[in-house]
N, C-alpha and C. Protein backbone atom coordinates (compact mmCIF):
# COMPACT_ATOMS: atom_id res chain seq x y z
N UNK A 1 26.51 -15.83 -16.71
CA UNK A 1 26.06 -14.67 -15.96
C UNK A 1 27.30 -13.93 -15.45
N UNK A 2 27.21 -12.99 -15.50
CA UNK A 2 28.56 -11.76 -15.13
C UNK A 2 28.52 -11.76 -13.55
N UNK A 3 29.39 -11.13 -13.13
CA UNK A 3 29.73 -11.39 -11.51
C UNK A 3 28.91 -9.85 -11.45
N UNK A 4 28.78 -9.11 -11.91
CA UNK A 4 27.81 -7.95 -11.14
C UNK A 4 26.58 -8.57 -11.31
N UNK A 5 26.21 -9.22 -12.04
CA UNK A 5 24.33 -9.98 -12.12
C UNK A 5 24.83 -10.80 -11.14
N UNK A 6 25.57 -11.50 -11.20
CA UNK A 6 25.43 -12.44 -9.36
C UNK A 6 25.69 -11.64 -7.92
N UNK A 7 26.13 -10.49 -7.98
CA UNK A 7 26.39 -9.58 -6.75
C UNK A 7 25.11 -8.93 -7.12
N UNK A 8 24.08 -8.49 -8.07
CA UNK A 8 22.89 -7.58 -7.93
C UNK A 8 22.35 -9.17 -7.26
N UNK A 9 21.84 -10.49 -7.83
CA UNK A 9 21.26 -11.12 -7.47
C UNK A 9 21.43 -11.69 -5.82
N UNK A 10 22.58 -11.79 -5.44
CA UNK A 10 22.90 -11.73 -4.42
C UNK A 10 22.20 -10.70 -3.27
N UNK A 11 22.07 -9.31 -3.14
CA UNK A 11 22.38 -8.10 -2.99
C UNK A 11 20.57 -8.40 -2.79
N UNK A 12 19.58 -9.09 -3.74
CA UNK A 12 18.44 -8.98 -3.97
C UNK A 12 18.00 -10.33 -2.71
N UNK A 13 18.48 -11.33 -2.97
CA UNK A 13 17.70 -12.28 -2.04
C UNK A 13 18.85 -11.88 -1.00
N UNK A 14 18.94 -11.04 0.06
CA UNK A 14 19.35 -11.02 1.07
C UNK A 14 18.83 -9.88 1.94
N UNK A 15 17.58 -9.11 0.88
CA UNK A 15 16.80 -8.03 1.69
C UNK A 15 15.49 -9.23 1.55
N UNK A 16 14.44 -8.52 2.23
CA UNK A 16 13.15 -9.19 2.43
C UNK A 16 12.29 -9.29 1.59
N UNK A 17 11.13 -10.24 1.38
CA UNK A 17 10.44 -10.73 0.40
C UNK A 17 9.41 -9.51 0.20
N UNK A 18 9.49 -8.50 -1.38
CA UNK A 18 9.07 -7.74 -1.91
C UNK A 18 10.05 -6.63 -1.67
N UNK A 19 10.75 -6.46 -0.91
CA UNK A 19 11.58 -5.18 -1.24
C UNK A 19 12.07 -4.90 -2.60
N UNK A 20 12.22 -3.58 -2.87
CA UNK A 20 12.11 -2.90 -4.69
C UNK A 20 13.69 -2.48 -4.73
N UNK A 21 14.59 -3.22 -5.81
CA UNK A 21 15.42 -2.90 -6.37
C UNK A 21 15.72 -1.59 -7.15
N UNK A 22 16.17 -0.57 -7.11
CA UNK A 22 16.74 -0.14 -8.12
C UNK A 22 17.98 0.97 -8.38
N UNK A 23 18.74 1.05 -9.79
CA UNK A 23 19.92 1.54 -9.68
C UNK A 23 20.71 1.90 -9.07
N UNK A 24 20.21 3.15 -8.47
CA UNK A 24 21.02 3.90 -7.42
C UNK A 24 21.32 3.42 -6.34
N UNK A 25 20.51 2.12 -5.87
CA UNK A 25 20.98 1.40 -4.97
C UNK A 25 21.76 0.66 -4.78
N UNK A 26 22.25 0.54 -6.03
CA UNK A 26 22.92 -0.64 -6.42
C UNK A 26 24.28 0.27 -6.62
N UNK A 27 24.61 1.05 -7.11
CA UNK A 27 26.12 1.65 -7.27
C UNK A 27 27.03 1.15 -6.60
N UNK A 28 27.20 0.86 -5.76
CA UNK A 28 28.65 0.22 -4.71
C UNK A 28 28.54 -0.86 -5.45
N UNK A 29 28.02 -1.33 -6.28
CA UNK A 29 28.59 -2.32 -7.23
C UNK A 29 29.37 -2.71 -8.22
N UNK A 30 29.18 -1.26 -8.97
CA UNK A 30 29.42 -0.74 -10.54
C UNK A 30 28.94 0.43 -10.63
N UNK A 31 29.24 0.90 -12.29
CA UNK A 31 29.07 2.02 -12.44
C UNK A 31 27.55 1.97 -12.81
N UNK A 32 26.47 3.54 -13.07
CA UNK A 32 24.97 3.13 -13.20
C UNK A 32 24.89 2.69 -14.31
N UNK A 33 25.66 2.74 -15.97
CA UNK A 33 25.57 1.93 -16.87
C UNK A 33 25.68 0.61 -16.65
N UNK A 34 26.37 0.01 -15.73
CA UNK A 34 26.78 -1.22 -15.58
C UNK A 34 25.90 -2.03 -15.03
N UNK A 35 25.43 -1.34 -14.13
CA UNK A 35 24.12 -1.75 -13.42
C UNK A 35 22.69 -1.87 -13.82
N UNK A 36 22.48 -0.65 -14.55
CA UNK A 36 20.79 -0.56 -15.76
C UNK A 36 21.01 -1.48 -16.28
N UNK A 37 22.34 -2.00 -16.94
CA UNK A 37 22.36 -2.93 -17.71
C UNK A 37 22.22 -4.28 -17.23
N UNK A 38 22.76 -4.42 -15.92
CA UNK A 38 22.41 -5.76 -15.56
C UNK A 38 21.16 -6.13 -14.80
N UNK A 39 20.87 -5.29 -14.86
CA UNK A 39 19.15 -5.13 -13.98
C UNK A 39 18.47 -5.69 -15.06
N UNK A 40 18.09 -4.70 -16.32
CA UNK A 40 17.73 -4.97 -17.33
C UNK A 40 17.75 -6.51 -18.07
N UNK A 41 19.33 -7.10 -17.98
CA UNK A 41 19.32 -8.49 -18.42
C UNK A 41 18.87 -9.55 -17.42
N UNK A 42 18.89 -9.22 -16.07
CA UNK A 42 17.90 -10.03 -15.11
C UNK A 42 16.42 -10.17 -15.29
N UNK A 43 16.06 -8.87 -15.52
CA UNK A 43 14.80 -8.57 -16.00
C UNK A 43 14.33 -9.85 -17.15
N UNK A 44 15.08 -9.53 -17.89
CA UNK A 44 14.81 -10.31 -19.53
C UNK A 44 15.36 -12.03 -19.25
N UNK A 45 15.37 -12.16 -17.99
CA UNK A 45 16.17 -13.46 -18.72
C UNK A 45 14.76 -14.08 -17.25
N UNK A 46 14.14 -13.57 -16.58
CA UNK A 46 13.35 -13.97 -15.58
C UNK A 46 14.18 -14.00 -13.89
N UNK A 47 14.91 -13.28 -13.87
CA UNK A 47 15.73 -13.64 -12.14
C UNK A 47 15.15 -12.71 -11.72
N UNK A 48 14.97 -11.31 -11.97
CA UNK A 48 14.27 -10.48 -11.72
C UNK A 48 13.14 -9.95 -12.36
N UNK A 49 11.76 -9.30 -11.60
CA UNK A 49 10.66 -8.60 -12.56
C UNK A 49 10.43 -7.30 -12.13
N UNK A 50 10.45 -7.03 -13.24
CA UNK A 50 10.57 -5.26 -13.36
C UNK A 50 8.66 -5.10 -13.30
N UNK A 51 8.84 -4.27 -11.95
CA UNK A 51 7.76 -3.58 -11.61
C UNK A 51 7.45 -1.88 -11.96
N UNK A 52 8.30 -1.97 -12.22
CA UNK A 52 7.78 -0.19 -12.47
C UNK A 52 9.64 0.47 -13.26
N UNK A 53 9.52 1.70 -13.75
CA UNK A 53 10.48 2.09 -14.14
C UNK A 53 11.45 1.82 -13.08
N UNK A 54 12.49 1.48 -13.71
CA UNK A 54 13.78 1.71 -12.83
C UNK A 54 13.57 1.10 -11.55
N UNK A 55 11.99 0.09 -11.22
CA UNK A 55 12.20 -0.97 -9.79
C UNK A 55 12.03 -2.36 -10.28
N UNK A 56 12.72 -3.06 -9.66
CA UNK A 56 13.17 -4.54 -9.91
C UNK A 56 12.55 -5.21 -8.30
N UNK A 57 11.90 -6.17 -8.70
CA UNK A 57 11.87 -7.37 -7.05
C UNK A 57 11.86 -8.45 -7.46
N UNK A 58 12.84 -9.09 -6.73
CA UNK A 58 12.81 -10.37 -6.76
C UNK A 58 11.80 -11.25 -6.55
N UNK A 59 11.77 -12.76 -7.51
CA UNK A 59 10.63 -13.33 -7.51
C UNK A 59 10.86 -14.68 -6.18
N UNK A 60 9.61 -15.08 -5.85
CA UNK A 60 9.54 -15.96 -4.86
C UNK A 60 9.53 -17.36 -6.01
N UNK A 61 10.61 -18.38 -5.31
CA UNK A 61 10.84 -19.57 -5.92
C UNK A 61 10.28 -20.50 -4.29
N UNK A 62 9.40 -21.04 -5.48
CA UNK A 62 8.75 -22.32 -4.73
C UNK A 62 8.90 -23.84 -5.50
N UNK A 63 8.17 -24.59 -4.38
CA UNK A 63 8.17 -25.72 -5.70
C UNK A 63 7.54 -26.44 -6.56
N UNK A 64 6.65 -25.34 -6.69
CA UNK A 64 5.88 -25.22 -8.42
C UNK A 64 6.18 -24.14 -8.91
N UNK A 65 7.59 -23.35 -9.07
CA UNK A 65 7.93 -22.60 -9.86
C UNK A 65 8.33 -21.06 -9.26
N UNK A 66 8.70 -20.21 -9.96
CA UNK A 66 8.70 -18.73 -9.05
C UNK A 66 7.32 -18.14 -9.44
N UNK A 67 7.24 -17.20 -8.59
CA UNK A 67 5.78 -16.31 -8.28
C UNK A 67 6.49 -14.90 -7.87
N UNK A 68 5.68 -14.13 -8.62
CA UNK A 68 5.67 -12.95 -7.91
C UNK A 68 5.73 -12.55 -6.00
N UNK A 69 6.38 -11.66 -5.74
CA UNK A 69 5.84 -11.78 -3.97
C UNK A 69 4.72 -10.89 -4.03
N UNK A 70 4.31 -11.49 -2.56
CA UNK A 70 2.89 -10.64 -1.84
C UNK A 70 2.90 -9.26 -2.24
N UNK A 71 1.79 -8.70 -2.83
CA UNK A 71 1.22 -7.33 -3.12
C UNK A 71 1.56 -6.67 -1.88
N UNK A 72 0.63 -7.54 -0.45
CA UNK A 72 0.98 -6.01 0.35
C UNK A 72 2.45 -6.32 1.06
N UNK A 73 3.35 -7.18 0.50
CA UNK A 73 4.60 -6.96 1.32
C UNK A 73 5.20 -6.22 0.52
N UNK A 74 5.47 -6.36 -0.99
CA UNK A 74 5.86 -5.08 -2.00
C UNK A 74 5.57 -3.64 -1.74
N UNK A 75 4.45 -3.35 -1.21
CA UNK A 75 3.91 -2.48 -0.81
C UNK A 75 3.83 -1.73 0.42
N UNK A 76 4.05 -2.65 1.21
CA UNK A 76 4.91 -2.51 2.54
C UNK A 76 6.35 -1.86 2.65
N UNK A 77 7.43 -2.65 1.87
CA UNK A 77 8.57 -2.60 1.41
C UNK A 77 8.89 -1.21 0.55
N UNK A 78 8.02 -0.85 -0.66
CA UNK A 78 7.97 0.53 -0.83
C UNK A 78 7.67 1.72 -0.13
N UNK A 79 6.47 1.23 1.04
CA UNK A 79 6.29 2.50 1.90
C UNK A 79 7.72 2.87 2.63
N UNK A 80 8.00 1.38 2.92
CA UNK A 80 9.48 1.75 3.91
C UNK A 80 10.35 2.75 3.56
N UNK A 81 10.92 1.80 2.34
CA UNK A 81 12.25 2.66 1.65
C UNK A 81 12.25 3.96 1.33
N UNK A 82 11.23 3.98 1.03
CA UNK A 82 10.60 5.46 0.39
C UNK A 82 9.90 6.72 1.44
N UNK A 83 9.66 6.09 2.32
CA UNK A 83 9.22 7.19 3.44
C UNK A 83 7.97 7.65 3.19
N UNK A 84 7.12 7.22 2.88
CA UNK A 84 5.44 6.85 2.89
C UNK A 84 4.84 6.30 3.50
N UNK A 85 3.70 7.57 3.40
CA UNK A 85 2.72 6.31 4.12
C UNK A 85 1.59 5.72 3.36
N UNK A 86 1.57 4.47 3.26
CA UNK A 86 0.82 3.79 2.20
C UNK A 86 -0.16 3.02 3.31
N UNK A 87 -1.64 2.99 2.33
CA UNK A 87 -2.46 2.75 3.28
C UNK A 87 -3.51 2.01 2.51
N UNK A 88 -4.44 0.91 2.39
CA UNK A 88 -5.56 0.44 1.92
C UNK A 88 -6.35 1.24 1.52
N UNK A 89 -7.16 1.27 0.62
CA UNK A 89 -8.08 2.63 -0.23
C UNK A 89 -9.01 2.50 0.51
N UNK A 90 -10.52 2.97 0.63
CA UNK A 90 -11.69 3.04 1.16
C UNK A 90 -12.64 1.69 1.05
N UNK A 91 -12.93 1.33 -0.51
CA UNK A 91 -13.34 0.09 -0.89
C UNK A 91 -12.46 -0.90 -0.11
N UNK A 92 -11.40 -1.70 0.05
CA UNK A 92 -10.61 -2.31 0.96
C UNK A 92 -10.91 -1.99 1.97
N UNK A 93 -10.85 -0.94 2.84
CA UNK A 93 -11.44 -0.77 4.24
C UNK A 93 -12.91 -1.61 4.42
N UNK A 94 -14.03 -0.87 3.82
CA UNK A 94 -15.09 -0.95 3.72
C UNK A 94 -15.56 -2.27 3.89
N UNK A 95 -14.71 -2.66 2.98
CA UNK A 95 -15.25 -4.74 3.19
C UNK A 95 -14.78 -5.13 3.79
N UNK A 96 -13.41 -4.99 4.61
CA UNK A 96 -12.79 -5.63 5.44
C UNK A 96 -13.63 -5.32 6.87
N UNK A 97 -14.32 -3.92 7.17
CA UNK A 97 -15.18 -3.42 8.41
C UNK A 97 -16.75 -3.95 8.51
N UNK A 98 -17.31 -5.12 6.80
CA UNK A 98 -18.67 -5.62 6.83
C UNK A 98 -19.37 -4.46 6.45
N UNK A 99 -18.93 -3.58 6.01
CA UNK A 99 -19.87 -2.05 5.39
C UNK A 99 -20.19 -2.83 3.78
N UNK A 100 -19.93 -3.33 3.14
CA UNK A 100 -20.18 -3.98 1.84
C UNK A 100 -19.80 -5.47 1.32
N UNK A 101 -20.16 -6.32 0.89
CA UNK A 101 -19.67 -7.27 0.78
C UNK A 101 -18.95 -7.26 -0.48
N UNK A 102 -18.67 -5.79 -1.51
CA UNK A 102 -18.63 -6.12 -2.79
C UNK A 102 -16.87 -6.45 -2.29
N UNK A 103 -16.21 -7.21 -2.97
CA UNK A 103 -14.45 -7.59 -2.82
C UNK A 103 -13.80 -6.60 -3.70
N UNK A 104 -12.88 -5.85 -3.40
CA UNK A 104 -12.37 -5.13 -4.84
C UNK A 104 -11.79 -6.12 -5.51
N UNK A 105 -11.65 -5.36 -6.75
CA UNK A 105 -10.84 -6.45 -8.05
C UNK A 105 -9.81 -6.17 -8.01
N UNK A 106 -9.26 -4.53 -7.80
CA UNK A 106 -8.56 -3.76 -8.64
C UNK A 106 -7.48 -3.85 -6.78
N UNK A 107 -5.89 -3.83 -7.04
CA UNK A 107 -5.00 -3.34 -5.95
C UNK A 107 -5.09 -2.42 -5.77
N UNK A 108 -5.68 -1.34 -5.09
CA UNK A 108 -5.88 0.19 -5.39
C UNK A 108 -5.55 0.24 -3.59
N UNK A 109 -4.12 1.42 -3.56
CA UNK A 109 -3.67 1.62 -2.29
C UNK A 109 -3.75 3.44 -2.41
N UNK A 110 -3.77 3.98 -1.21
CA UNK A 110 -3.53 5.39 -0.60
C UNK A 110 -2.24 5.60 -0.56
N UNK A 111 -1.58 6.83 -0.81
CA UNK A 111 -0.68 7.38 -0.54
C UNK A 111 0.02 8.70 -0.41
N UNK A 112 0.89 9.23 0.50
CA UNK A 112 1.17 10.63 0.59
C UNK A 112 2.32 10.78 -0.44
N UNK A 113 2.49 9.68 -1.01
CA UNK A 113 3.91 10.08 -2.33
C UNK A 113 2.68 10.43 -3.73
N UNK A 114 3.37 10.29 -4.58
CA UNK A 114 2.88 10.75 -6.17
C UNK A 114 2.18 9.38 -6.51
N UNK A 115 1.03 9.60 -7.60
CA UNK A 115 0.31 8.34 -8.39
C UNK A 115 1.34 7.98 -8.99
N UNK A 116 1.28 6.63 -9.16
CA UNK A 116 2.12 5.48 -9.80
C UNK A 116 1.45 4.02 -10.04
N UNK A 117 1.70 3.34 -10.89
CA UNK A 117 1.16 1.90 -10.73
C UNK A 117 2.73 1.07 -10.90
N UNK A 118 2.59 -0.07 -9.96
CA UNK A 118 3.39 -0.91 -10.20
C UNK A 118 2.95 -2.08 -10.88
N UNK A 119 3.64 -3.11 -11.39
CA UNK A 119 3.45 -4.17 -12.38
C UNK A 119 3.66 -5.73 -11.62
N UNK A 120 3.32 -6.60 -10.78
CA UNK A 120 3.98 -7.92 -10.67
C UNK A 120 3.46 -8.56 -11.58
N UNK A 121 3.93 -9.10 -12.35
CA UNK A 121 3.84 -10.09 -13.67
C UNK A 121 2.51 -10.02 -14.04
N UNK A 122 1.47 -9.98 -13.74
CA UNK A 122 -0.14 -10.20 -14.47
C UNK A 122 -0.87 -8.93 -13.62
N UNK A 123 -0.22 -8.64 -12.42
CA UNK A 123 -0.76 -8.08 -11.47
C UNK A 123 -0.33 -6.61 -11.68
N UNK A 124 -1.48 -5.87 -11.55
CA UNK A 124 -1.09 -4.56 -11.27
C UNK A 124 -1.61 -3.72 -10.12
N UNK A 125 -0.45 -3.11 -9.63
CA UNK A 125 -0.84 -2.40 -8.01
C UNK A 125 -0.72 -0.79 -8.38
N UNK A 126 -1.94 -0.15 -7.77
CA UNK A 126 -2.29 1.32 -8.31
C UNK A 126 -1.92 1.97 -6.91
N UNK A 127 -1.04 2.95 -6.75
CA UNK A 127 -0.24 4.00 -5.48
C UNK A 127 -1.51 5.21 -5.90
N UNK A 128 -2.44 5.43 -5.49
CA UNK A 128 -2.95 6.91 -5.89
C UNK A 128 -2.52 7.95 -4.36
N UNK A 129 -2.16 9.27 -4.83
CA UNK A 129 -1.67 10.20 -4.03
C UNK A 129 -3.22 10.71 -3.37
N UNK A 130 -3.12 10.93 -1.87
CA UNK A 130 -4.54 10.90 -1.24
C UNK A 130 -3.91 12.44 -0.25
N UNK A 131 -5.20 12.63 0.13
CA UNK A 131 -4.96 13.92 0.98
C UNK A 131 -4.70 13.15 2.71
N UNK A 132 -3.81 13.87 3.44
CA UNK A 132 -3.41 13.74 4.52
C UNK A 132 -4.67 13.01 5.54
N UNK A 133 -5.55 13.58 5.42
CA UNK A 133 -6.76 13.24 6.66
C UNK A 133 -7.31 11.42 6.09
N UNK A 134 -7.19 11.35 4.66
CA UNK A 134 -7.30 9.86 4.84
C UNK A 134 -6.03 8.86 4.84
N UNK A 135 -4.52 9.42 5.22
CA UNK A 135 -4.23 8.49 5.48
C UNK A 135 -3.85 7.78 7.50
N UNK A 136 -4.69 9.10 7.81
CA UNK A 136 -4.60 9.08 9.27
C UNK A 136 -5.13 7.24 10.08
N UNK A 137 -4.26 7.68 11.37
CA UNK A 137 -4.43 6.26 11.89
C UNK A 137 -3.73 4.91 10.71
N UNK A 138 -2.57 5.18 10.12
CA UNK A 138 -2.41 3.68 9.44
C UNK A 138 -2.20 2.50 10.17
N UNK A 139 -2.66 1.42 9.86
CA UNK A 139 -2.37 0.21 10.13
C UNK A 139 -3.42 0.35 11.21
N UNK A 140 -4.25 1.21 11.52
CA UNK A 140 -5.48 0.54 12.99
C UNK A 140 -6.90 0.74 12.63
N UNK A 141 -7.16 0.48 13.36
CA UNK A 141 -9.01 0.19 12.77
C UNK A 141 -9.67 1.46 12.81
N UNK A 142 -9.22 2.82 13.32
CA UNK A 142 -9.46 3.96 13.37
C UNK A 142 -9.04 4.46 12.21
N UNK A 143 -8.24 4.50 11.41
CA UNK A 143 -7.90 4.83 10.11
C UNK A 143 -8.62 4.25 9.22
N UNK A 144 -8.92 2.75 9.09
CA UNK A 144 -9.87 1.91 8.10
C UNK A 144 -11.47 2.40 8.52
N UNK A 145 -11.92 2.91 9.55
CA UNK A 145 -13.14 3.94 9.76
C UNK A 145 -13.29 4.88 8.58
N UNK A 146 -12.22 5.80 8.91
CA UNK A 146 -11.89 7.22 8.29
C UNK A 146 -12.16 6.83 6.77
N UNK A 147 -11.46 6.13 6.13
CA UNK A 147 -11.04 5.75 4.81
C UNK A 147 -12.28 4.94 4.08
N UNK A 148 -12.98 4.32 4.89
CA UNK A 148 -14.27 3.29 4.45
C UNK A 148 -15.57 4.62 4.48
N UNK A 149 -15.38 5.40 5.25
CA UNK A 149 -16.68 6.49 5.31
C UNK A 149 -16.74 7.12 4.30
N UNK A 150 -14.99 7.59 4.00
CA UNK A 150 -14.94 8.28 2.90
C UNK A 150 -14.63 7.73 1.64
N UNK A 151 -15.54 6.37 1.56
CA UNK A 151 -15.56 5.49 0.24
C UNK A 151 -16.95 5.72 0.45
N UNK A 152 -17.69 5.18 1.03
CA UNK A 152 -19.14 5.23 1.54
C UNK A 152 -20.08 6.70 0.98
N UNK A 153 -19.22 7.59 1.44
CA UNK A 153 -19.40 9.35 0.87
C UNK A 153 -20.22 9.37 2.18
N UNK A 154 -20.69 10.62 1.48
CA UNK A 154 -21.87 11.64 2.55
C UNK A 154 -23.13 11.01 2.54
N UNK A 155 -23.67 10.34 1.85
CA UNK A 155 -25.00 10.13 1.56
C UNK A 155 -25.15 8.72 2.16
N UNK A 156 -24.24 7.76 2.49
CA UNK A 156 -24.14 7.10 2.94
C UNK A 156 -23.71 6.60 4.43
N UNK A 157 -22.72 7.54 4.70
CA UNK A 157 -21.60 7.34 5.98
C UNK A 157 -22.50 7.60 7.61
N UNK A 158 -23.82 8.24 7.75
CA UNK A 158 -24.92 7.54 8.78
C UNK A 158 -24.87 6.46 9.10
N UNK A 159 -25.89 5.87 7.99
CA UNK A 159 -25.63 4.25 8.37
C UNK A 159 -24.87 3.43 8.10
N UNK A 160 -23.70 3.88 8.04
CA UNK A 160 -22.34 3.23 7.99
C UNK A 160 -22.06 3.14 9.52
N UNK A 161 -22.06 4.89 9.85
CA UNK A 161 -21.03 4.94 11.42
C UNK A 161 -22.36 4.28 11.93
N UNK A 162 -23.57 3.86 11.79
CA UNK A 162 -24.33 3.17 12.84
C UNK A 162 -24.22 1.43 13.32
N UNK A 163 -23.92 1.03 11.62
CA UNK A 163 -23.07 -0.11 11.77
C UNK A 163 -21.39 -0.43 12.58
N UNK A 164 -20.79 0.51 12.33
CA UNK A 164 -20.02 0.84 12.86
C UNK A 164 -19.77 0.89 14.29
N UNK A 165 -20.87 1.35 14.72
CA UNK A 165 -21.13 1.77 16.47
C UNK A 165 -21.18 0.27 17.05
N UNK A 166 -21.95 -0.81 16.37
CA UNK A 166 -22.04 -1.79 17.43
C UNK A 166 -21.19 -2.70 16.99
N UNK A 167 -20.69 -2.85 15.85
CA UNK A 167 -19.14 -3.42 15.90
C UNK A 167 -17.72 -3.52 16.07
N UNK A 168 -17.86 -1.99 16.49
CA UNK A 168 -16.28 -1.68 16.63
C UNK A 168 -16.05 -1.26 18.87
N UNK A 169 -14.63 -1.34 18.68
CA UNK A 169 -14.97 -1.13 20.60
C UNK A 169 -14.84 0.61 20.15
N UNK A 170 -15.50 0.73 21.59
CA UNK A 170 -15.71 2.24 21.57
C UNK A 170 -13.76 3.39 21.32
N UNK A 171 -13.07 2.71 22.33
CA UNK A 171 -11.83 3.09 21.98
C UNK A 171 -11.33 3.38 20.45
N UNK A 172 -11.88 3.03 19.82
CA UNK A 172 -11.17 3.07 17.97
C UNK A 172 -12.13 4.24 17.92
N UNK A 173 -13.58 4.01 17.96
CA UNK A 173 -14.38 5.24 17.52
C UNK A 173 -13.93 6.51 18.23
N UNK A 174 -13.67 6.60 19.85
CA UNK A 174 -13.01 7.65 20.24
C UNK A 174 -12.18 8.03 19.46
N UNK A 175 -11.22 7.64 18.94
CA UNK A 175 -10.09 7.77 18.09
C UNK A 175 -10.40 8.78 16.90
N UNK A 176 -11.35 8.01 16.31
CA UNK A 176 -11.79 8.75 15.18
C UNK A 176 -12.58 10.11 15.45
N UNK A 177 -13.24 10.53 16.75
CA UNK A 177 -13.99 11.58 17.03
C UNK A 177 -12.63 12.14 17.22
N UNK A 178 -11.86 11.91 18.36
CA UNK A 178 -10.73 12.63 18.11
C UNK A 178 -9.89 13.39 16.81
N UNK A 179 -10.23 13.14 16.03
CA UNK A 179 -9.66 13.28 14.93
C UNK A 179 -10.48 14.10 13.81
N UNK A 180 -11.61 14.80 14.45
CA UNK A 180 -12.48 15.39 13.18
C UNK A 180 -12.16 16.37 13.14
N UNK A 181 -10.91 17.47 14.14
CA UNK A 181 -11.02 18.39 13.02
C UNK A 181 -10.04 18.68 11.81
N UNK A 182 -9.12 17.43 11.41
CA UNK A 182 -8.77 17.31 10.28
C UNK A 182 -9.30 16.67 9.24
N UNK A 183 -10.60 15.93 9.24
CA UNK A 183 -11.64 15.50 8.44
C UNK A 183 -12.39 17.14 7.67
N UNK A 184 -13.07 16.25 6.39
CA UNK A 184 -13.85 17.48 5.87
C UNK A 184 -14.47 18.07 7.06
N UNK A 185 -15.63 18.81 6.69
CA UNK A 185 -16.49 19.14 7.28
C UNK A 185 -18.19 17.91 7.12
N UNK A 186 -18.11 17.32 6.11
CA UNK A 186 -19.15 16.26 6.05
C UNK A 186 -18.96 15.36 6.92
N UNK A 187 -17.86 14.86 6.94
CA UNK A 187 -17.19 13.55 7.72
C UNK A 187 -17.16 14.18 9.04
N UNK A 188 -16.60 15.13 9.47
CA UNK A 188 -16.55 15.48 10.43
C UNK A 188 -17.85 15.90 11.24
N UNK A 189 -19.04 16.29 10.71
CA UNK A 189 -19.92 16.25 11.65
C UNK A 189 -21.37 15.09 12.08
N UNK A 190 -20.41 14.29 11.03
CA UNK A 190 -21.22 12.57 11.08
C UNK A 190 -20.35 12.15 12.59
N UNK A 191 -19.00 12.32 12.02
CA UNK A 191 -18.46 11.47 13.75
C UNK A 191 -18.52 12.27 15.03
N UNK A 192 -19.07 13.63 14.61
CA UNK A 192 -19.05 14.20 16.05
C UNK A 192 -20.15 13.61 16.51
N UNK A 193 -21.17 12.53 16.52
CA UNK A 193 -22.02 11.92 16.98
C UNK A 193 -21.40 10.89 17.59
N UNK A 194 -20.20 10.53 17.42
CA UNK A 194 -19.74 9.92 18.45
C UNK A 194 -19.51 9.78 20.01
N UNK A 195 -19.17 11.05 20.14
CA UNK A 195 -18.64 12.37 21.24
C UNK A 195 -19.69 12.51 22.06
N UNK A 196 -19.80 11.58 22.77
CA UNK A 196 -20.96 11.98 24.26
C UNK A 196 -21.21 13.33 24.50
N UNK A 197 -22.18 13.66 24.59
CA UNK A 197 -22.70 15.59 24.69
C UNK A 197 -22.47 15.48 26.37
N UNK A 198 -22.05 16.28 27.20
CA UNK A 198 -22.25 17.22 27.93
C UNK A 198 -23.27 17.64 28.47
């Protein structure tokens, strides 16, 4: 192994489990031929797995072997670097809030960057580009509202927010009434039933 594949490998297990490798990050190493190239032979030889063009993450070594890392820490790790906001899709909300019991199959995440899929070895994680109002509230139960209603649709999202009403504390639902007038107009006049009348 060449001393730039042991300084990329190096360079790799000393950021956090799923953070995304690639080229340009790597330059203070070598030149970018030098580097595609040794990315590439990490790639091929198993030290590294190439998730997507031009991103590399290191694999988790255990002791039954290496594994891919965690979907949502990869995913985590890309929102970071990248300055996104990445967020659970609607279906994911939905079952996680008891609105459906169906489980998704598919990794399917929200995002304010561009569609992309990434690759961990068998696994594939889908980035779809979403409009601003569903990726509101990330990471709190007021956002997984927003995002599960608007999996649910119009024809549904009644007796959703009614389920909704006696399981969630009122503070999150405030949240979300707060927030309708950047919702459609469908969504938005389902949760203005939230909003104590006057």
């Amino acid at each position: 192994m060449s001393n730039l594949a042991q300084q990329v490998l190096a360079h790799a297990a000393s950021m956090p489990e799923g953070a995304s490798l690639s080229a340009k990050a790597l330059l203070h190493l070598g030149s970018r031929a030098a580097v595609d190239q040794a990315l590439s032979r990490l790639a091929r030889s198993g030290e590294l797995l190439r998730a997507g063009r031009g991103v590399y993450v290191l694999p988790v070594k255990g002791k039954f072997g290496a594994r891919a890392p965690e979907v949502a820490k990869v995913v985590q790790e890309w929102a970071t670097q990248r300055g996104e906001t990445v967020v659970g899709n609607g279906a994911t909300a939905a079952n996680a809030l008891g609105l459906t019991t169906q489980v998704p199959v598919r990794q399917v995440f929200l995002t304010s960057g561009r569609s992309r899929k990434l690759r961990l070895g068998s696994q594939t994680i889908e980035l779809q580009h979403a409009p601003p109002w569903q990726l509101l509230f990330p990471g709190q139960a007021a956002g997984e509202v927003i995002r599960s209603l608007a999996w649910v649709g119009p024809s549904g999202s009644e007796a959703a927010l009614g389920k909704l009403k006696r399981k969630l504390p009122a503070s999150d639902l405030q949240a979300v009434a707060g927030a309708r007038e950047r919702l459609p107009t469908w969504l938005a006049s389902q949760v203005s039933a939230l909003v104590p009348r006057a």
